[in-house]
C-alpha atoms as a PDB file:
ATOM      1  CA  UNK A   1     100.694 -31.851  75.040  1.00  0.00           C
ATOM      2  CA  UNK A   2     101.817 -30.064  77.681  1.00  0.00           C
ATOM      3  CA  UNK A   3     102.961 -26.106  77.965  1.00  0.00           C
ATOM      4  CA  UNK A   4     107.104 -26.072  78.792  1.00  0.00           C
ATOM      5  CA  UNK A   5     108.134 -22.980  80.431  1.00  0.00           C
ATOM      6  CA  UNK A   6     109.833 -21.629  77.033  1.00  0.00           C
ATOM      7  CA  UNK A   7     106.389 -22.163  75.172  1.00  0.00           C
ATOM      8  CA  UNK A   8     104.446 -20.189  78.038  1.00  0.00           C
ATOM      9  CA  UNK A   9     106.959 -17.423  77.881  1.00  0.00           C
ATOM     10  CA  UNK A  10     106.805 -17.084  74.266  1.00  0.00           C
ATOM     11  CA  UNK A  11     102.727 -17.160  74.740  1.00  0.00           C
ATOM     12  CA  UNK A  12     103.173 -14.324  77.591  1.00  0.00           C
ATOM     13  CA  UNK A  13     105.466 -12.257  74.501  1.00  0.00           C
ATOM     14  CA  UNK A  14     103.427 -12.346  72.129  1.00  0.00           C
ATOM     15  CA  UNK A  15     100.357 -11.132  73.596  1.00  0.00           C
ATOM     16  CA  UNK A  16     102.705  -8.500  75.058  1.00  0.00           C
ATOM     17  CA  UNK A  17     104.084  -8.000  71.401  1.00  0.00           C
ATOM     18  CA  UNK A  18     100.159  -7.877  70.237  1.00  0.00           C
ATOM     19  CA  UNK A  19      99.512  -5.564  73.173  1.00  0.00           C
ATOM     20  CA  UNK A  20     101.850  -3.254  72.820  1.00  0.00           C
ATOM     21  CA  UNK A  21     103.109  -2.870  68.752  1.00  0.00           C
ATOM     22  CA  UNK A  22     106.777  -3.219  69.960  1.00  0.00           C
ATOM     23  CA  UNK A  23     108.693  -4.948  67.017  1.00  0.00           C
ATOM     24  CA  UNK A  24     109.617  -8.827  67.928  1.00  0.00           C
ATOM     25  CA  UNK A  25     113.472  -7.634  67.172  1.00  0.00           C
ATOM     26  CA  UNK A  26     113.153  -4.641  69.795  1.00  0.00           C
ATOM     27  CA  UNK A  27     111.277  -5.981  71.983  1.00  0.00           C
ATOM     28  CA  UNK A  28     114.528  -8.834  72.411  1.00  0.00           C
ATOM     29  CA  UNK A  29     116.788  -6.028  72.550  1.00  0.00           C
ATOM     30  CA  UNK A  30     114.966  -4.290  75.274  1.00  0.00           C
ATOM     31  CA  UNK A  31     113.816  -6.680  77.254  1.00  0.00           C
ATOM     32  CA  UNK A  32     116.868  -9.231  77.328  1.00  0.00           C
ATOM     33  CA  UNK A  33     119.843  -7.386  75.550  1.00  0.00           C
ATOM     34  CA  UNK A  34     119.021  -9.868  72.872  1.00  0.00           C
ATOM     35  CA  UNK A  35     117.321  -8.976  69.324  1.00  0.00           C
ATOM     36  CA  UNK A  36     117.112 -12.448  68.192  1.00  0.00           C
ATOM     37  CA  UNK A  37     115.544 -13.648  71.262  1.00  0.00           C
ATOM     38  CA  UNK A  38     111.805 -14.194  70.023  1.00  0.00           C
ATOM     39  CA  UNK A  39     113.097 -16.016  67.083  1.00  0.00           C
ATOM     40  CA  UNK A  40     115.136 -18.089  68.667  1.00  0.00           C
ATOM     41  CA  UNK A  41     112.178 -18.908  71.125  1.00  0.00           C
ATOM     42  CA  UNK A  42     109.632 -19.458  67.815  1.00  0.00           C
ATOM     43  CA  UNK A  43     112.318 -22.228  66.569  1.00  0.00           C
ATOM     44  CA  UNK A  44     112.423 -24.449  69.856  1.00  0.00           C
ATOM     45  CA  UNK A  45     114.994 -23.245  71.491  1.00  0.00           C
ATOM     46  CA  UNK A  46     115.210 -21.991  75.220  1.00  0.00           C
ATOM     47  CA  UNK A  47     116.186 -19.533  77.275  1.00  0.00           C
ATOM     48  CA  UNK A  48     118.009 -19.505  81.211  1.00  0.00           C
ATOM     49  CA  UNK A  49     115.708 -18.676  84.164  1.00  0.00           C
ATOM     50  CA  UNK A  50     117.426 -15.724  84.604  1.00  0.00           C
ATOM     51  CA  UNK A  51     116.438 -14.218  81.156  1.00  0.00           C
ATOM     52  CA  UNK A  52     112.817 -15.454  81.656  1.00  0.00           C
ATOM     53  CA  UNK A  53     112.407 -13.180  84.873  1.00  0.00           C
ATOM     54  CA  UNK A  54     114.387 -10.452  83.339  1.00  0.00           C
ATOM     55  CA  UNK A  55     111.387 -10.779  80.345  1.00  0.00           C
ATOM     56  CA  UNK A  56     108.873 -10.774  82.520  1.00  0.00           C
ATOM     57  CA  UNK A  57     109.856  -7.868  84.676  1.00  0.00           C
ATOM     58  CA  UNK A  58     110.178  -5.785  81.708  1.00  0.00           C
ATOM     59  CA  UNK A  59     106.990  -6.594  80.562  1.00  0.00           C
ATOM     60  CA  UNK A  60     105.419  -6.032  84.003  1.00  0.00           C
ATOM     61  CA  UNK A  61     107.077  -2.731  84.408  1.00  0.00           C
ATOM     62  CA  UNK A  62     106.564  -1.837  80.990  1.00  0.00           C
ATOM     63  CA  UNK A  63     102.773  -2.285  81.489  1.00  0.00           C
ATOM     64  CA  UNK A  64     102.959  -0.434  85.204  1.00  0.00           C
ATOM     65  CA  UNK A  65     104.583   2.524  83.890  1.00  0.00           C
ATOM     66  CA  UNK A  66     102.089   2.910  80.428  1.00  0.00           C
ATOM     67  CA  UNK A  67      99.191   2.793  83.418  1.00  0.00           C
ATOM     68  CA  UNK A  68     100.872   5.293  85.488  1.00  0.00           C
ATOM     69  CA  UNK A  69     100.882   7.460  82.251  1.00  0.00           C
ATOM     70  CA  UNK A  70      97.231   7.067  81.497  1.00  0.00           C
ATOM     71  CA  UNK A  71      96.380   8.250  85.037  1.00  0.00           C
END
């Protein structure tokens, strides 16, 4: 069985979710605008490109800017 770019993304939040202790609720709200996103993710459904790289650069900048503060 093969990883579909909705099940990677959801892999990539919640180690993010793990990594961070941001609720699954705000972490949709933040990150897409959306609080139900990670749920809807969990129960198969999938998201636009657009929303994926919008995830993704939160995360990254999310994880830039707590580095930045450890410094």
């Amino acid at each position: 069985m093969t990883n579909t770019p909705h099940q990677q993304l959801l892999t990539e939040i919640d180690a993010f979710i793990a990594e961070s202790g941001m609720g699954v609720s705000y972490f949709g709200k933040v990150a897409s605008g959306n609080s139900e996103l990670v749920q809807r993710l969990r129960s198969g459904g999938r998201v636009w490109p657009e929303t994926q790289d919008k995830v993704r650069t939160f995360m990254k900048r999310y994880r830039e800017e707590r580095m930045e503060a450890a410094e």
